[in-house]
N, C-alpha and C. Protein backbone atom coordinates (compact mmCIF):
# COMPACT_ATOMS: atom_id res chain seq x y z
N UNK A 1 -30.15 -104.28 -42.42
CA UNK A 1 -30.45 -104.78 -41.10
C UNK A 1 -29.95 -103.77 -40.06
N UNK A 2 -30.90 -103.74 -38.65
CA UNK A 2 -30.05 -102.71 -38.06
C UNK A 2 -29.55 -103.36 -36.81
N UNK A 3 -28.61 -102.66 -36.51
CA UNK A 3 -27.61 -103.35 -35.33
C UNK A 3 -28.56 -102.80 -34.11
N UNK A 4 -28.13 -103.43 -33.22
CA UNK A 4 -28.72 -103.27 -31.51
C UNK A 4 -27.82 -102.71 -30.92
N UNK A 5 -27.45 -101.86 -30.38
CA UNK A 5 -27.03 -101.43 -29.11
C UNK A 5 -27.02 -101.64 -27.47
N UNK A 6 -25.52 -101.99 -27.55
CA UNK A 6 -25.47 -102.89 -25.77
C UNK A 6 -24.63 -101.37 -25.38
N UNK A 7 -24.74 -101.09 -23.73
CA UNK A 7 -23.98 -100.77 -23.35
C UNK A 7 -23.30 -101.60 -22.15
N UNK A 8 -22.13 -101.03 -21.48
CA UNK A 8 -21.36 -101.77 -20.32
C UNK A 8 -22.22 -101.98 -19.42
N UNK A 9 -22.55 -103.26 -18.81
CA UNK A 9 -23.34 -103.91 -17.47
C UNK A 9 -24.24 -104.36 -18.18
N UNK A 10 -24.49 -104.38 -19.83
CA UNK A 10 -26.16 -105.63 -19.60
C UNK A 10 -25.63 -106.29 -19.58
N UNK A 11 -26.81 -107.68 -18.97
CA UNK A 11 -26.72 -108.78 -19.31
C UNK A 11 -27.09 -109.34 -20.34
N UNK A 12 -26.38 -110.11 -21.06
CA UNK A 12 -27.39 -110.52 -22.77
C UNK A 12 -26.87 -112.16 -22.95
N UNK A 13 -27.63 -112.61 -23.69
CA UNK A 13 -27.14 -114.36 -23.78
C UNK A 13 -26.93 -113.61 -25.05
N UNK A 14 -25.80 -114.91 -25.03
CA UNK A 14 -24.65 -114.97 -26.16
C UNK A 14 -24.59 -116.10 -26.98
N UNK A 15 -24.14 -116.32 -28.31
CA UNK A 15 -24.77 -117.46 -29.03
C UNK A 15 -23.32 -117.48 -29.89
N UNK A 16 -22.48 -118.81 -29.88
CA UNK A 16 -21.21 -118.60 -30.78
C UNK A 16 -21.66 -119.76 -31.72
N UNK A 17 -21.31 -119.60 -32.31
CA UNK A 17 -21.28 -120.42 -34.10
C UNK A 17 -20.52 -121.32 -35.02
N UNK A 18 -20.51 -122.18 -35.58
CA UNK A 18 -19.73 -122.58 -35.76
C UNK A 18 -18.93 -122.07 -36.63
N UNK A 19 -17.45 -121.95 -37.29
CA UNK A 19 -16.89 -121.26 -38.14
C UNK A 19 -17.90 -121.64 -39.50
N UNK A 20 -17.74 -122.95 -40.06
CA UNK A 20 -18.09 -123.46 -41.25
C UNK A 20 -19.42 -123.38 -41.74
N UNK A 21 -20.47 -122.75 -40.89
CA UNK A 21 -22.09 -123.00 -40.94
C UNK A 21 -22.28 -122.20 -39.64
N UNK A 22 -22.52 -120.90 -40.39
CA UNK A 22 -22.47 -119.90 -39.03
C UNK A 22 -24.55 -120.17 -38.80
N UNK A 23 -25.60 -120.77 -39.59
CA UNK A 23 -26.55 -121.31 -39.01
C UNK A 23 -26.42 -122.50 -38.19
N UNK A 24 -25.41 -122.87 -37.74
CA UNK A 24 -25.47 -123.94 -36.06
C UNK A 24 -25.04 -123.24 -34.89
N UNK A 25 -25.89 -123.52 -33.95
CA UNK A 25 -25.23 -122.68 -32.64
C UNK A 25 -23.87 -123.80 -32.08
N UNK A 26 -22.95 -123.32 -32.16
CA UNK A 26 -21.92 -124.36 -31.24
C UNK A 26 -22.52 -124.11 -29.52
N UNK A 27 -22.64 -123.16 -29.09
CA UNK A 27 -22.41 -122.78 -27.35
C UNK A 27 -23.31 -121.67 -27.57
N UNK A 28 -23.73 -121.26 -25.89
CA UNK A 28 -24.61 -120.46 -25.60
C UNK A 28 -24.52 -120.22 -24.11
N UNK A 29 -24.84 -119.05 -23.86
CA UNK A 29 -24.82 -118.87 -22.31
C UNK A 29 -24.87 -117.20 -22.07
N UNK A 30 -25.15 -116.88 -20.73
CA UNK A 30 -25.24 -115.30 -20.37
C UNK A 30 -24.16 -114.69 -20.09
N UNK A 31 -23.58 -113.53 -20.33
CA UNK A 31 -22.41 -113.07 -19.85
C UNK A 31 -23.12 -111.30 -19.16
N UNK A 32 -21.95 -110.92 -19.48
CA UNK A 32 -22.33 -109.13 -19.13
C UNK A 32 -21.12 -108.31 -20.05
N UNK A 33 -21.84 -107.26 -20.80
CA UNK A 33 -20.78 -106.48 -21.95
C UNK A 33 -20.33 -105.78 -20.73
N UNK A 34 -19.39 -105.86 -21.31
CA UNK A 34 -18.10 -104.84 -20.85
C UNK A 34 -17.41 -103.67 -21.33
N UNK A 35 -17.54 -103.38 -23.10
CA UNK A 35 -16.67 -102.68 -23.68
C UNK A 35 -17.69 -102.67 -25.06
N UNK A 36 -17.66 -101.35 -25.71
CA UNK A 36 -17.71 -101.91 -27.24
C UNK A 36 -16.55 -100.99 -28.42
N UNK A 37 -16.05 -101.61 -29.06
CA UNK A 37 -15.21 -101.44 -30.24
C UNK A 37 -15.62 -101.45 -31.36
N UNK A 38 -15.65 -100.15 -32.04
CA UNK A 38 -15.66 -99.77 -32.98
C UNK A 38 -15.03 -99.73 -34.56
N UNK A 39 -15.22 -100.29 -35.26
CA UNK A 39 -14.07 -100.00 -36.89
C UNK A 39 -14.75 -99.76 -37.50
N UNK A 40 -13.89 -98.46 -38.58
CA UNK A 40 -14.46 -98.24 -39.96
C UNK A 40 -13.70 -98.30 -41.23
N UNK A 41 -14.61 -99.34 -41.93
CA UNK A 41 -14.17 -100.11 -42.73
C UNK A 41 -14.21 -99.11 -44.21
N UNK A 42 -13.83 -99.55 -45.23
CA UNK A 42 -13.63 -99.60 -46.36
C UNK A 42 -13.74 -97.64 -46.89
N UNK A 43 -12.51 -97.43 -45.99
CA UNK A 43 -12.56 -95.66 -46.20
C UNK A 43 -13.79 -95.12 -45.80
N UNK A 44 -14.37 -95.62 -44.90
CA UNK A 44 -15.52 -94.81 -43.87
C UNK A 44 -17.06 -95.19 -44.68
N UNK A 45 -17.24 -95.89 -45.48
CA UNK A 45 -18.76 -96.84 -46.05
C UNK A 45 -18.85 -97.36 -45.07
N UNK A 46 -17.94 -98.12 -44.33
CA UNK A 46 -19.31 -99.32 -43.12
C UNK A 46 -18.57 -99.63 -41.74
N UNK A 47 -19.36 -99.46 -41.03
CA UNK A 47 -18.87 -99.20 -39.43
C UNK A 47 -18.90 -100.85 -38.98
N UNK A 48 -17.85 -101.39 -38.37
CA UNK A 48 -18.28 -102.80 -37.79
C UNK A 48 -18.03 -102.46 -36.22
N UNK A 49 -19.03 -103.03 -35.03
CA UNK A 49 -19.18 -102.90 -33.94
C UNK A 49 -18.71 -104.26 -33.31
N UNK A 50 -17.60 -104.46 -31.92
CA UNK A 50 -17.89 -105.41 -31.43
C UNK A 50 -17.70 -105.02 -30.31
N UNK A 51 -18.63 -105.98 -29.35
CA UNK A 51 -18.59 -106.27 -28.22
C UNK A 51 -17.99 -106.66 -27.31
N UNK A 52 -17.17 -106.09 -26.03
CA UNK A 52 -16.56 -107.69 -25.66
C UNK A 52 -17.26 -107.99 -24.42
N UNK A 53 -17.45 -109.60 -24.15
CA UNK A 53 -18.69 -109.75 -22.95
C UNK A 53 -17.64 -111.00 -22.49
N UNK A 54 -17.83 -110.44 -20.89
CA UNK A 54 -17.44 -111.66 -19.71
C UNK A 54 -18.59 -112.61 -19.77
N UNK A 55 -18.24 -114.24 -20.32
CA UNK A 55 -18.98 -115.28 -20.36
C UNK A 55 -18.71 -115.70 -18.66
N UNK A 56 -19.85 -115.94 -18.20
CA UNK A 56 -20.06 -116.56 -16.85
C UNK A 56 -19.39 -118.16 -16.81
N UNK A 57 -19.83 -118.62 -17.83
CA UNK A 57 -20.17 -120.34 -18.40
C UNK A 57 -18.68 -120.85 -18.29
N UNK A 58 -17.96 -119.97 -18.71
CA UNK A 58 -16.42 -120.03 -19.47
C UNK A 58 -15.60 -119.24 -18.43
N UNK A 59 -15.97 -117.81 -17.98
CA UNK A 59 -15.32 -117.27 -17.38
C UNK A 59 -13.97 -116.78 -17.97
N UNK A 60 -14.17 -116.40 -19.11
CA UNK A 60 -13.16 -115.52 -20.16
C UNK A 60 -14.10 -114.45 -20.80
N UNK A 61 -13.46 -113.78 -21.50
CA UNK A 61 -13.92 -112.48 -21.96
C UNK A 61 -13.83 -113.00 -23.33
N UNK A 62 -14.82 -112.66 -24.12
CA UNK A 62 -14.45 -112.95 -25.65
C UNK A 62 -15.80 -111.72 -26.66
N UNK A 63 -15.45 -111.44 -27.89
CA UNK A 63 -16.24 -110.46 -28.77
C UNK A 63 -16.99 -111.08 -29.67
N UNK A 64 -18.13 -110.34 -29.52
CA UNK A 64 -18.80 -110.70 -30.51
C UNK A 64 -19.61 -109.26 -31.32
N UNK A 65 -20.47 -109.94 -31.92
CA UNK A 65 -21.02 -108.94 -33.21
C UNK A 65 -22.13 -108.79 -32.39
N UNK A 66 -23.23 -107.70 -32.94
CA UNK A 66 -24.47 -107.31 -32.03
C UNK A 66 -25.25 -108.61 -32.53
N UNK A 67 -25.00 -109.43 -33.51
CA UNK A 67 -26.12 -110.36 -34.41
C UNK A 67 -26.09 -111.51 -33.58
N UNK A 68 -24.98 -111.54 -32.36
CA UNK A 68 -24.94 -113.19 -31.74
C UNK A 68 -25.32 -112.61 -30.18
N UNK A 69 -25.86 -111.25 -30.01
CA UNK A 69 -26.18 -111.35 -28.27
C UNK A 69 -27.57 -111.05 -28.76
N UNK A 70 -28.45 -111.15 -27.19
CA UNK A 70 -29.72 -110.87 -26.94
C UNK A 70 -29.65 -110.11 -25.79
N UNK A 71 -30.14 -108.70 -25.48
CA UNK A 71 -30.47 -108.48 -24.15
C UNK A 71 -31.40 -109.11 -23.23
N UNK A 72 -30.85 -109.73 -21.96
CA UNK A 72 -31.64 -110.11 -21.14
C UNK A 72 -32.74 -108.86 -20.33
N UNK A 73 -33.87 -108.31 -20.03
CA UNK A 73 -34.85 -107.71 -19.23
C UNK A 73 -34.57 -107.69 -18.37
């Protein structure tokens, strides 16, 4: 699968999950990325990307994976 690329200032709706059944959306709403963070995992095989995006809805900052935003147009 391939990851998407956000940079700082989009806007993208955001989709959080539930821990137990990551197919239910718990919450949803638009924020704007701010940052992205990088790790590489398992002696340099697999890169994990996160995001961190100011939620409007909430008005906290929280991260996610590229698989739970959408860019807004």
């Amino acid at each position: 699968m391939q990851n998407k690329k956000f940079n700082s200032g989009d806007l993208v709706r955001w989709y959080e999950s539930y821990a137990d059944d990551l197919s239910m959306t718990k919450d949803s709403g638009l924020g704007i990325v701010l940052d992205e963070k990088s790790y590489i995992l398992h002696g340099g095989d697999l890169k994990h990307t996160n995001y961190r995006v100011y939620r409007n809805k909430h008005q906290d900052i929280l991260a996610f994976v590229s698989e739970d935003l959408v860019k807004i147009k």
